[in-house]
Protein backbone atom coordinates (compact mmCIF):
# COMPACT_ATOMS: atom_id res chain seq x y z
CA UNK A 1 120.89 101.74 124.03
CA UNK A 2 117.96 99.07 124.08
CA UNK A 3 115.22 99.77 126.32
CA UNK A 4 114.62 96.92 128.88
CA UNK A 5 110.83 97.17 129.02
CA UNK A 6 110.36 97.59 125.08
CA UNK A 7 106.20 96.69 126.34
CA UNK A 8 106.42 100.42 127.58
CA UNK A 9 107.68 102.18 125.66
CA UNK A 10 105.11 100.50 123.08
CA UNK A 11 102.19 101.65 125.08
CA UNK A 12 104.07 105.14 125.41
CA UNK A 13 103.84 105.33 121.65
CA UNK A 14 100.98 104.39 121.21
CA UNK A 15 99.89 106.80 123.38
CA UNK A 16 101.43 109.59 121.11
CA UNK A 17 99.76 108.01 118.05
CA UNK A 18 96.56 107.69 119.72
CA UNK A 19 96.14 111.41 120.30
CA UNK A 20 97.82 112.39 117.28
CA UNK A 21 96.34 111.07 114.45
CA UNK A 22 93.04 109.68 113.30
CA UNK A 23 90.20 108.33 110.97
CA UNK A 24 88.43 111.00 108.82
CA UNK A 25 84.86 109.43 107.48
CA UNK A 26 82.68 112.15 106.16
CA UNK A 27 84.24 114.95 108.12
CA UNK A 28 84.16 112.84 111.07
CA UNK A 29 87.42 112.18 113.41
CA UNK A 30 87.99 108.97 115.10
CA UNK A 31 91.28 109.22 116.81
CA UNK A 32 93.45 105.41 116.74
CA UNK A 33 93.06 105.54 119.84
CA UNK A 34 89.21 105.46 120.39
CA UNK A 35 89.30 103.12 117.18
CA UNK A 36 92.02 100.57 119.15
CA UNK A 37 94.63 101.40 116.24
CA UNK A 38 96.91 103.02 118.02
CA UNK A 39 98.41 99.95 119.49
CA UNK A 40 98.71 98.40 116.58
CA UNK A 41 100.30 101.60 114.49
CA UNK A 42 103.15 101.70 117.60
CA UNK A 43 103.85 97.84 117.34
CA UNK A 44 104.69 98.43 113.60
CA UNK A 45 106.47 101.91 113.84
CA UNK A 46 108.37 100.51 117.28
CA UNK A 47 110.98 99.03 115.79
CA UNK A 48 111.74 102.28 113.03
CA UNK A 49 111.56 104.57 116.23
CA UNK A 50 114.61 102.45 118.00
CA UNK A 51 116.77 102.11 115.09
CA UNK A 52 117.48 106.17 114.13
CA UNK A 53 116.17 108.89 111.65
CA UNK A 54 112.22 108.12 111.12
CA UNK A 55 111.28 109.07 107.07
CA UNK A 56 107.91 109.97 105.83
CA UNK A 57 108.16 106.82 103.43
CA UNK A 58 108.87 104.23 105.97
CA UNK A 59 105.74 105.63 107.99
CA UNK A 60 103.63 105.42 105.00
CA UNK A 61 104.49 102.20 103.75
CA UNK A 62 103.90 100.67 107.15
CA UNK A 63 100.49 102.81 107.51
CA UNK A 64 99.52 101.59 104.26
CA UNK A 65 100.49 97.80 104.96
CA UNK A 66 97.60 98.53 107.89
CA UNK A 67 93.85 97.31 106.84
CA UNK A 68 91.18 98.73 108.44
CA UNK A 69 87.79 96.81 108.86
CA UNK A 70 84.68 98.47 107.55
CA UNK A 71 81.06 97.98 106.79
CA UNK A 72 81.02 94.76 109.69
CA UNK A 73 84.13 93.59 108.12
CA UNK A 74 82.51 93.78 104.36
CA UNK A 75 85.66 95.46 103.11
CA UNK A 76 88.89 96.63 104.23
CA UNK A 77 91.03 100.04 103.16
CA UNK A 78 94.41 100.59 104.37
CA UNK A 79 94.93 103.07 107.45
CA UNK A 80 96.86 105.54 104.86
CA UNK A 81 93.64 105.95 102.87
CA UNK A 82 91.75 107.13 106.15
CA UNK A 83 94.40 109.67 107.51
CA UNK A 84 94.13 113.04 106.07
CA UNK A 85 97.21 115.08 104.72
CA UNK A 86 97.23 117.42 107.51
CA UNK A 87 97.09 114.19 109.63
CA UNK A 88 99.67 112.47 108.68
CA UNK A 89 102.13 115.88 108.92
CA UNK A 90 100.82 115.42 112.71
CA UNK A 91 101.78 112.22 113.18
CA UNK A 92 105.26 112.57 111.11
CA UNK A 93 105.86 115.34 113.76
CA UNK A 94 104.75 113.61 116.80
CA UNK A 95 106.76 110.79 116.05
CA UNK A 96 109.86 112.84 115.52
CA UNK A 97 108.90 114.65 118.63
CA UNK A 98 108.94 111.35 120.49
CA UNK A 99 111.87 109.70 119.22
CA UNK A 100 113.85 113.01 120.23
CA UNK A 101 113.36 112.27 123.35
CA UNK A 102 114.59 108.80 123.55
């Protein structure tokens, strides 16, 4: 069944993501959220939420596909090289957690 306000349940998402995951720098967290990521992971995971099952590989080839400014802009790494292990496992089971209740 398609959601008529899709905008919400975007910014519900990315709500999820925000507090779920986030940046590790030299033992340092930065959740997506404080980092203004997490709208930008939901907008790209969205659409794999709506459509059924959500794999590991789908979520890391999107989070990978998601470049992440550095150094003023000097360089940029993808989001999947920032997220540790443990970090992603989060995220994999908020996002499961989430779409279970859709």
């Amino acid at each position: 069944m398609a959601n008529p306000n899709p905008t919400a349940e975007i910014e519900a998402l990315a709500s999820v993501i925000g507090g779920a995951a986030y940046i590790d720098v030299a033992k340092w967290h930065l959740y997506l959220n404080d980092a203004k990521l997490h709208t930008t992971v939901a907008q790209q995971l969205y659409p794999l939420i709506v459509k059924g099952p959500i794999g590991e590989e789908e979520v890391t080839g999107i989070l990978a596909k998601i470049p992440v400014k550095v150094g003023g802009g000097q360089r940029e790494i993808p989001l999947l090289d920032l997220l540790p292990v443990q970090c992603q496992v989060d995220l994999m089971d908020a996002l499961e957690e989430y779409q279970a209740q859709l």
